[in-house]
PDB file of N, CA and C in Angstrom:
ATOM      1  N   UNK A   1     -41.757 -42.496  60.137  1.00  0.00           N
ATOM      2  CA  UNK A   1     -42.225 -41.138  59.966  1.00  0.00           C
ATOM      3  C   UNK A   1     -41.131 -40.349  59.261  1.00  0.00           C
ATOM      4  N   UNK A   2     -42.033 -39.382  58.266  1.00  0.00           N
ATOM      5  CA  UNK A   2     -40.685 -38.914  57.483  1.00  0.00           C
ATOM      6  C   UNK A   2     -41.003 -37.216  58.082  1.00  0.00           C
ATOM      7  N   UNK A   3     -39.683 -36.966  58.335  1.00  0.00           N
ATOM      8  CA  UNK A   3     -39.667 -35.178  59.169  1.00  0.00           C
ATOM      9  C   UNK A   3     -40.651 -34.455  57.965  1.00  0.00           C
ATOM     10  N   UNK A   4     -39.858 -34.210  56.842  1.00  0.00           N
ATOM     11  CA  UNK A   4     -40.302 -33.561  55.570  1.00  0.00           C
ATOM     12  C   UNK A   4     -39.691 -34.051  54.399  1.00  0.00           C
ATOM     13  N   UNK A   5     -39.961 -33.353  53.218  1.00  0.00           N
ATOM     14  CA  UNK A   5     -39.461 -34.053  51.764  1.00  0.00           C
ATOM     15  C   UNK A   5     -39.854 -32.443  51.119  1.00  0.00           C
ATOM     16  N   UNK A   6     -38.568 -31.628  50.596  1.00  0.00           N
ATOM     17  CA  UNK A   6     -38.266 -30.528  49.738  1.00  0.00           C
ATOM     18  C   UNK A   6     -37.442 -31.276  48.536  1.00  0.00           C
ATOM     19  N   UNK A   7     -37.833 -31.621  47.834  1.00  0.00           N
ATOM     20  CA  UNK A   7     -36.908 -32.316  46.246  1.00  0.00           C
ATOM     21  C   UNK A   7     -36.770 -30.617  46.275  1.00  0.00           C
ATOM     22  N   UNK A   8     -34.986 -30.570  44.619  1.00  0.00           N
ATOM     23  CA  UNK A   8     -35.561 -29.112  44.187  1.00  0.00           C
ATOM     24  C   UNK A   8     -35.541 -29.055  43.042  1.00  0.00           C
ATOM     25  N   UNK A   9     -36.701 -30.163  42.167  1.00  0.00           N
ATOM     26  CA  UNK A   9     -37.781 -30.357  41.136  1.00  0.00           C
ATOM     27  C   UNK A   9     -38.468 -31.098  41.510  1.00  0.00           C
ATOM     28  N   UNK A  10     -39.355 -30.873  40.927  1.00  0.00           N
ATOM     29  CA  UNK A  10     -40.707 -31.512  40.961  1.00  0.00           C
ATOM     30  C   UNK A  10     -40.533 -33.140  39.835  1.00  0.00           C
ATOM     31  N   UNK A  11     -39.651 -34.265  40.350  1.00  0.00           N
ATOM     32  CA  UNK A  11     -39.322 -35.233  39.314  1.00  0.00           C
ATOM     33  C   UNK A  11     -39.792 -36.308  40.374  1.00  0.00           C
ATOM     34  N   UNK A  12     -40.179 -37.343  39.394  1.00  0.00           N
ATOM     35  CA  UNK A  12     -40.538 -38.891  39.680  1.00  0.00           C
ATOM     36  C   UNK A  12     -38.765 -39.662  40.440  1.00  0.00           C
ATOM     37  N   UNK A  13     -37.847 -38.861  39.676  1.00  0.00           N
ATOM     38  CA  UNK A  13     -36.539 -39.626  40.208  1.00  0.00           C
ATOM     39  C   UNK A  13     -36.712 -39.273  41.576  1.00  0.00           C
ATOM     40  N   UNK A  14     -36.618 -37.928  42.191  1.00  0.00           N
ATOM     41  CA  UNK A  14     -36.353 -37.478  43.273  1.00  0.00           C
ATOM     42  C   UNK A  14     -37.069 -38.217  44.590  1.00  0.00           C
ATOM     43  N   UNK A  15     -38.592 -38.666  44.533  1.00  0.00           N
ATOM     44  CA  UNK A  15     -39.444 -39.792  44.796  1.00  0.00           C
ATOM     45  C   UNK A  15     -39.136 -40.974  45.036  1.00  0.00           C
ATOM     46  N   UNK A  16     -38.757 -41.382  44.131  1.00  0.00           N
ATOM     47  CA  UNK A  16     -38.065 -42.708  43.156  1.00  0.00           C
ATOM     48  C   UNK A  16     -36.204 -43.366  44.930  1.00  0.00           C
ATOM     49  N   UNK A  17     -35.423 -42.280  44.548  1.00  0.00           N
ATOM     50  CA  UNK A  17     -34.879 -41.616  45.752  1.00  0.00           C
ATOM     51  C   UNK A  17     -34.884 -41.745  46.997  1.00  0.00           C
ATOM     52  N   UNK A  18     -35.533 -41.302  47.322  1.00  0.00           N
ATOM     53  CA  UNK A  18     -36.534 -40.981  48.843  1.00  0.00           C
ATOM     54  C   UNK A  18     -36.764 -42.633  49.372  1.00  0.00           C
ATOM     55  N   UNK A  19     -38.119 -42.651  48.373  1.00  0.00           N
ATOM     56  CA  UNK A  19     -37.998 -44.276  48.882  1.00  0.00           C
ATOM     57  C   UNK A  19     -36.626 -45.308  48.865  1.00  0.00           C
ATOM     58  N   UNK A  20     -35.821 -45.437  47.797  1.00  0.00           N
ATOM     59  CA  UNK A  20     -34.837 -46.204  47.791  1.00  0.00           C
ATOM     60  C   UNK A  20     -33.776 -45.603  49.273  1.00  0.00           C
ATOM     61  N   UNK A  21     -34.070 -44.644  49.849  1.00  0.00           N
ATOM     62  CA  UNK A  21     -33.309 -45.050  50.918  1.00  0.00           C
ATOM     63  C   UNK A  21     -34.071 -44.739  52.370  1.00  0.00           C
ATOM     64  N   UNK A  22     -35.207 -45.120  52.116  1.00  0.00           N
ATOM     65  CA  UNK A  22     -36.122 -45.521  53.134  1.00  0.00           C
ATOM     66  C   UNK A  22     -36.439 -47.012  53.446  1.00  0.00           C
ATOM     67  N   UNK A  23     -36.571 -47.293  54.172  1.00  0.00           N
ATOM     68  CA  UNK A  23     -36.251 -49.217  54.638  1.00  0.00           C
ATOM     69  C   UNK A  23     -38.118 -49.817  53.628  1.00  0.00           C
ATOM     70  N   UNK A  24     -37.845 -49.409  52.466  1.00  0.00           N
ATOM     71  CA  UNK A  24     -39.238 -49.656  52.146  1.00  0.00           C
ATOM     72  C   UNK A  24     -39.081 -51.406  51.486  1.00  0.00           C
ATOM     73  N   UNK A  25     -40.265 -52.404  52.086  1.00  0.00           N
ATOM     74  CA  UNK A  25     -39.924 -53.832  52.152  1.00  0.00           C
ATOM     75  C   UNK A  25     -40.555 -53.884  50.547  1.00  0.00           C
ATOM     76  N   UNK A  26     -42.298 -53.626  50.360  1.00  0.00           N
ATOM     77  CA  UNK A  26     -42.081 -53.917  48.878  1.00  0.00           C
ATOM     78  C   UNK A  26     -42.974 -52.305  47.829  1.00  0.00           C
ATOM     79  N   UNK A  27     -44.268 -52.763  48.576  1.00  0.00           N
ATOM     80  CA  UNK A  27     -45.248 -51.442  48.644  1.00  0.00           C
ATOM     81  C   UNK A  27     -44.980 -50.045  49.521  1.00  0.00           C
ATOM     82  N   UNK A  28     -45.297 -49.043  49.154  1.00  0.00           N
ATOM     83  CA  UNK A  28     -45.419 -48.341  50.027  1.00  0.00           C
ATOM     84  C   UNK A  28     -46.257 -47.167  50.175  1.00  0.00           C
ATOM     85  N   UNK A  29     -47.497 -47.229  51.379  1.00  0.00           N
ATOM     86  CA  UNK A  29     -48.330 -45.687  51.290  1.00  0.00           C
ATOM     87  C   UNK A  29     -47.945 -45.078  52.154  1.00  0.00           C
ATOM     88  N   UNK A  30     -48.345 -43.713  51.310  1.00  0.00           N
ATOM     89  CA  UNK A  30     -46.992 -42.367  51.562  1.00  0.00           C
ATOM     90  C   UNK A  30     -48.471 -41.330  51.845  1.00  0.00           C
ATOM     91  N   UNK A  31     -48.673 -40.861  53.492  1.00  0.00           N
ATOM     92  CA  UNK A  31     -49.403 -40.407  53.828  1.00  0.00           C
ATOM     93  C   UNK A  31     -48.875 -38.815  54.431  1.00  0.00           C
ATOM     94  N   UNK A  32     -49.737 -37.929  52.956  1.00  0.00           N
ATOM     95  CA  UNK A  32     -49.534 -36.660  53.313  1.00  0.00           C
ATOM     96  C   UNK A  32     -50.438 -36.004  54.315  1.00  0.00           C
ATOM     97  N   UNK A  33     -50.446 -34.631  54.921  1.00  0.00           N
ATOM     98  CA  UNK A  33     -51.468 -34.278  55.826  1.00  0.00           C
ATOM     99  C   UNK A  33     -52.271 -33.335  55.145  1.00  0.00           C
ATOM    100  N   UNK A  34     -52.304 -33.222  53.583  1.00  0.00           N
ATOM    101  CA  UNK A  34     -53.110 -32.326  52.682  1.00  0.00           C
ATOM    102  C   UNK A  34     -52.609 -32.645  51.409  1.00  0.00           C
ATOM    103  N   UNK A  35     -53.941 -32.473  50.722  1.00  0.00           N
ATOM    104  CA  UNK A  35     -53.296 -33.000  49.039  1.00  0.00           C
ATOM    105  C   UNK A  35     -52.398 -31.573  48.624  1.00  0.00           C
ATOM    106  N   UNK A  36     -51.505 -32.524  47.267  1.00  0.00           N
ATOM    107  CA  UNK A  36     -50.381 -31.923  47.315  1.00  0.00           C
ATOM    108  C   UNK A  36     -49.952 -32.451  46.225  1.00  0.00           C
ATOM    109  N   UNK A  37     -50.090 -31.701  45.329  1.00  0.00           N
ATOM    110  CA  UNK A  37     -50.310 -32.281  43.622  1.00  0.00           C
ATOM    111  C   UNK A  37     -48.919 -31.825  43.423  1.00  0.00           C
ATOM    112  N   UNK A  38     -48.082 -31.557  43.599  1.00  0.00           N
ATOM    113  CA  UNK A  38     -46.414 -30.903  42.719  1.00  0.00           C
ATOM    114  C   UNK A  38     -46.015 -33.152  43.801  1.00  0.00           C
ATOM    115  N   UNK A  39     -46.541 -33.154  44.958  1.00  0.00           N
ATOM    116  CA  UNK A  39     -46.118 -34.868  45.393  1.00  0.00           C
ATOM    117  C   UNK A  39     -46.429 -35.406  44.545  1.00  0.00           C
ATOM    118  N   UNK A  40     -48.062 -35.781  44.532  1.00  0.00           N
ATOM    119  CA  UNK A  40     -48.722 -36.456  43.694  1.00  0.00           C
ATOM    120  C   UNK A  40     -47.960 -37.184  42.849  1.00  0.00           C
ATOM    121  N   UNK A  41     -47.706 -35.543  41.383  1.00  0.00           N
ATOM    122  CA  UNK A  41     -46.827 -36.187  40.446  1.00  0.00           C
ATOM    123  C   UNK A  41     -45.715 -36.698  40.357  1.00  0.00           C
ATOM    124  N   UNK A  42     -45.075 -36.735  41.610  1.00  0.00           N
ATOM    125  CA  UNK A  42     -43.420 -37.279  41.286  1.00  0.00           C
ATOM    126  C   UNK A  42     -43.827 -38.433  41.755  1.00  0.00           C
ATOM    127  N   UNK A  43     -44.985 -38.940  42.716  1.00  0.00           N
ATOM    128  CA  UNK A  43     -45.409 -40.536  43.040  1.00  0.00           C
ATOM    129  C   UNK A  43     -46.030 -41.208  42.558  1.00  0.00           C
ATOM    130  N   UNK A  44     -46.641 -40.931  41.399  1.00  0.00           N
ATOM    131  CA  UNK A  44     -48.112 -41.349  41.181  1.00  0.00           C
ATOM    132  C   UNK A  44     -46.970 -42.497  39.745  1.00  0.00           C
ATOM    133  N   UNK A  45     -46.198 -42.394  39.008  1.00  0.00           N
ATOM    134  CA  UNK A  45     -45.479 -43.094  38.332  1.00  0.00           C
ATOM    135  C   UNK A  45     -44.358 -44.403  39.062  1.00  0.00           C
ATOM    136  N   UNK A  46     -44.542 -44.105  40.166  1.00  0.00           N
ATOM    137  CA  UNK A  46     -44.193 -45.382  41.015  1.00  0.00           C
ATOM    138  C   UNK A  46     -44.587 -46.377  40.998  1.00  0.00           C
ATOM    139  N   UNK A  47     -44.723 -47.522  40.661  1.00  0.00           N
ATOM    140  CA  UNK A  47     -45.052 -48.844  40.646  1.00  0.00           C
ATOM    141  C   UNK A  47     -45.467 -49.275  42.412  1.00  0.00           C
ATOM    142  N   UNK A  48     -44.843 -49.115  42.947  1.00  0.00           N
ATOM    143  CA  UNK A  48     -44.532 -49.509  44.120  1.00  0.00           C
ATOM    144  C   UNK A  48     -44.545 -48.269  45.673  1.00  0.00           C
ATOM    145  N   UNK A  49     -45.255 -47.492  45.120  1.00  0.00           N
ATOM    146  CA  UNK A  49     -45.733 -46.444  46.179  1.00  0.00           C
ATOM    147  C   UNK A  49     -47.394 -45.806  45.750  1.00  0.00           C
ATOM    148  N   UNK A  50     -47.802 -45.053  46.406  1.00  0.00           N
ATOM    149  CA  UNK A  50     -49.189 -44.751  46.783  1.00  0.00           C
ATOM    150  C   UNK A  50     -49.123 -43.641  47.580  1.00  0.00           C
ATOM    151  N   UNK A  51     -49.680 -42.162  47.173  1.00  0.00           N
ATOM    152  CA  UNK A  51     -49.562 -40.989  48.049  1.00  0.00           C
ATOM    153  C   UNK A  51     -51.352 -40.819  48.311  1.00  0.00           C
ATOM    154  N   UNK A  52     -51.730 -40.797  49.569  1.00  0.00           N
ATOM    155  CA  UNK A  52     -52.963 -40.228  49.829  1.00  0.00           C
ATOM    156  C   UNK A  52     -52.805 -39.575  51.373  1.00  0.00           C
ATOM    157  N   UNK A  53     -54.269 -38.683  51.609  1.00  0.00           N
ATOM    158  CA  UNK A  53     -54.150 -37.886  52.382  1.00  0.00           C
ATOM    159  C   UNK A  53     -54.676 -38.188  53.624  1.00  0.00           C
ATOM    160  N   UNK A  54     -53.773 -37.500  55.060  1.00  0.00           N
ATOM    161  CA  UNK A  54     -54.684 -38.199  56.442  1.00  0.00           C
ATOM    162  C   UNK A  54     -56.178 -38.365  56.219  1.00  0.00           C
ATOM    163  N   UNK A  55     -57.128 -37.754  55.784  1.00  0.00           N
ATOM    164  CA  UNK A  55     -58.343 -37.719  55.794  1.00  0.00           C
ATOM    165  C   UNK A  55     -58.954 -38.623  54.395  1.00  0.00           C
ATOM    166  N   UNK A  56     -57.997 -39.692  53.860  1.00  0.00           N
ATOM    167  CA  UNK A  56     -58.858 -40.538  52.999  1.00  0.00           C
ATOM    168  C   UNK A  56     -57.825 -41.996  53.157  1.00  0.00           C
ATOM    169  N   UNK A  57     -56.835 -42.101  53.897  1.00  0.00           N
ATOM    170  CA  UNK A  57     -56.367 -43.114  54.616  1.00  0.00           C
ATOM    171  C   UNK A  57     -57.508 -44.059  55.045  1.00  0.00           C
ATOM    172  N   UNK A  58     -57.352 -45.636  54.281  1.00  0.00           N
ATOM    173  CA  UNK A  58     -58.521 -46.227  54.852  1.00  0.00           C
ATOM    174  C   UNK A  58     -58.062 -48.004  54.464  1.00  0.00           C
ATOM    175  N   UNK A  59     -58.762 -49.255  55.570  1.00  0.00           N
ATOM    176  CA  UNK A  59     -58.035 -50.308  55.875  1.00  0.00           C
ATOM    177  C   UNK A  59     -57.576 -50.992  54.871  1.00  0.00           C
ATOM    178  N   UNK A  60     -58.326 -50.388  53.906  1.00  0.00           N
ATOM    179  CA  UNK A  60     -58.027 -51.424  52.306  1.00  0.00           C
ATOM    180  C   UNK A  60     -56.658 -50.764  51.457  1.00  0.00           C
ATOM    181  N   UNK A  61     -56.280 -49.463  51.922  1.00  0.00           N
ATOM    182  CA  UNK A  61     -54.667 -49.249  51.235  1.00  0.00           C
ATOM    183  C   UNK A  61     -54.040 -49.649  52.334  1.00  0.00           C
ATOM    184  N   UNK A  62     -54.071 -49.476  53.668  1.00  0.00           N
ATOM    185  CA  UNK A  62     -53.285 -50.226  55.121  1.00  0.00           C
ATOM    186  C   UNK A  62     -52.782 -51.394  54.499  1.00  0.00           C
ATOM    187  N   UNK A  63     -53.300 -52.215  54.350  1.00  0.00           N
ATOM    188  CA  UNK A  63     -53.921 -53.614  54.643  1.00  0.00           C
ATOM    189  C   UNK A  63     -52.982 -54.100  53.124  1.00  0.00           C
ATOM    190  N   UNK A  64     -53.213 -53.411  51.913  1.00  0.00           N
ATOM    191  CA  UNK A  64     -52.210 -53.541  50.325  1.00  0.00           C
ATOM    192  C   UNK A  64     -51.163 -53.386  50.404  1.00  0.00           C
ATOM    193  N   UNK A  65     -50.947 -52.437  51.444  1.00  0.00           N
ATOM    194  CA  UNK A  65     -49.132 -52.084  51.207  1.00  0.00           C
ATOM    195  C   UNK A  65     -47.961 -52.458  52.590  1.00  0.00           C
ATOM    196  N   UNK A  66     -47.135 -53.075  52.302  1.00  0.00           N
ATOM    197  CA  UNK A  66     -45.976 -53.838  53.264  1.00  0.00           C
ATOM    198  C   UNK A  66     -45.729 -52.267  53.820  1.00  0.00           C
ATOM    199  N   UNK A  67     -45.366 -50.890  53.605  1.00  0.00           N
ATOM    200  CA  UNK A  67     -44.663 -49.937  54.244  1.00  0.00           C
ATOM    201  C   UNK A  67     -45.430 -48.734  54.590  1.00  0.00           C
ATOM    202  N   UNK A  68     -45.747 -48.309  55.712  1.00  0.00           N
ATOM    203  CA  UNK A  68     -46.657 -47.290  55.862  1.00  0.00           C
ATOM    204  C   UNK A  68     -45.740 -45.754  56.239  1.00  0.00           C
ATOM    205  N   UNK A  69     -45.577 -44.859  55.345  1.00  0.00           N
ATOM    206  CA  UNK A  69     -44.700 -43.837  55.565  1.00  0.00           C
ATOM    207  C   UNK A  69     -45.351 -42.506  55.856  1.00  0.00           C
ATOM    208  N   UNK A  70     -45.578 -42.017  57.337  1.00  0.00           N
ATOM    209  CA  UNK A  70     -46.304 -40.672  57.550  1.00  0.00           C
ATOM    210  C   UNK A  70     -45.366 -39.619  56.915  1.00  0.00           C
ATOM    211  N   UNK A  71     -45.442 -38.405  56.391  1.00  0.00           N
ATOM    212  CA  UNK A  71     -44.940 -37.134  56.925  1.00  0.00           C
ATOM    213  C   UNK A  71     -45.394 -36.905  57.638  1.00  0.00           C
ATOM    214  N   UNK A  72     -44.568 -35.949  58.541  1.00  0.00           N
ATOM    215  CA  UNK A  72     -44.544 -35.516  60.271  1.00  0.00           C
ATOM    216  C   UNK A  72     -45.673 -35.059  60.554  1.00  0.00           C
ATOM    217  N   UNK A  73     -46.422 -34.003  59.414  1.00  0.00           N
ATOM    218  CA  UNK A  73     -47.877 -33.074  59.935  1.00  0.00           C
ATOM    219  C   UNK A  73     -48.745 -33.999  59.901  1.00  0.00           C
ATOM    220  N   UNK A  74     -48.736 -35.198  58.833  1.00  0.00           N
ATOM    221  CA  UNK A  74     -49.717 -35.977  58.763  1.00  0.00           C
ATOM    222  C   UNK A  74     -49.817 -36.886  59.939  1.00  0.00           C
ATOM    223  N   UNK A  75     -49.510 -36.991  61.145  1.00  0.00           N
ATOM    224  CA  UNK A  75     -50.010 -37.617  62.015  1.00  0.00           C
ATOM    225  C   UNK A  75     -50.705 -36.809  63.058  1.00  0.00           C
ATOM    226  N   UNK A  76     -50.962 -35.465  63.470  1.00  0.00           N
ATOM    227  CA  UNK A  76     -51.695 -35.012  63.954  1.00  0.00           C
ATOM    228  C   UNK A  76     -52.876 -34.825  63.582  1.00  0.00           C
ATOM    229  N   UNK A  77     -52.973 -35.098  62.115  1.00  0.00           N
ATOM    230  CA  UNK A  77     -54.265 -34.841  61.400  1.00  0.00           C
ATOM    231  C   UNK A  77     -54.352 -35.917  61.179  1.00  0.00           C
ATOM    232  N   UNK A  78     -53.702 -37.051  61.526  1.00  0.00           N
ATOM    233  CA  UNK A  78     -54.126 -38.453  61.364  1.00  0.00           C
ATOM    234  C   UNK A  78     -55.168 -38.854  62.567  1.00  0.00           C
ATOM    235  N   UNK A  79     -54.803 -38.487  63.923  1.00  0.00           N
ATOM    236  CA  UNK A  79     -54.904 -38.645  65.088  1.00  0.00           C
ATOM    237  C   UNK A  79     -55.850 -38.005  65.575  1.00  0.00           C
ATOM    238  N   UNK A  80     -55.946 -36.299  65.318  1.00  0.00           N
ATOM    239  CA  UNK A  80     -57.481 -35.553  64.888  1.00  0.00           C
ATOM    240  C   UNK A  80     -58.895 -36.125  64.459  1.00  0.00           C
ATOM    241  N   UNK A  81     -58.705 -36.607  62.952  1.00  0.00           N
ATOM    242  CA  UNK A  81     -59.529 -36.973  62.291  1.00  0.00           C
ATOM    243  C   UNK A  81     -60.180 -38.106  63.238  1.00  0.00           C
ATOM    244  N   UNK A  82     -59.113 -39.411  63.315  1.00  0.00           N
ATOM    245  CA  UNK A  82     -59.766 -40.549  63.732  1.00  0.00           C
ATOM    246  C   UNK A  82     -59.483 -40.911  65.932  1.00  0.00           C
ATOM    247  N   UNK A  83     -59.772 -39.746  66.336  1.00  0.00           N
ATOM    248  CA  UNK A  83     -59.361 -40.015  67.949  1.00  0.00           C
ATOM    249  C   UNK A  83     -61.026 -40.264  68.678  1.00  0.00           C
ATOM    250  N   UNK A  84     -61.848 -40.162  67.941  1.00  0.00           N
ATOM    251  CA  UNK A  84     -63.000 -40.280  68.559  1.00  0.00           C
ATOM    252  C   UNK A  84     -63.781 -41.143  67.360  1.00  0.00           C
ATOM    253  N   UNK A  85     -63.069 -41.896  66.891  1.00  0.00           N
ATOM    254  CA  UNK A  85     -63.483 -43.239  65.977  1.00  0.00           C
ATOM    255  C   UNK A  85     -63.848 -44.129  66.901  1.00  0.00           C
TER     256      UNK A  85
END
């Protein structure tokens, strides 16, 4: 679980970053708790990461990627959404 993530630009390095010193094995989905397009773009040029939101989290990106990385809000709205699944 990641507390939060403030880069101060909006860059693919800063991303790029983040993960390299996160224990990430090869893949990694990066689960926000609301879309969040200034993220988006610094992830979406990653080879090796994937940003989507608690509410479109589903078994077939689980299941693709070796590293599953919440931000902090995104697990209450993870847990919300799916507690009466």
């Amino acid at each position: 679980m990641l507390e939060s993530f403030k880069p101060v630009a909006v860059k693919t390095k800063h991303a790029a970053a983040l993960l390299k010193a996160l224990p990430v094995v090869r893949r990694a989905l990066i689960v926000a708790p609301k879309p969040d397009p200034e993220f988006l773009r610094m992830v979406r040029n990653l080879p090796n990461a994937k940003l989507v939101t608690a509410n479109s989290l589903n078994v077939v990106d689980v299941l693709g990627h070796q590293t599953l990385v919440f931000l902090k809000d995104a697990v209450p709205a993870f847990e919300t959404l799916y507690r009466n699944a």
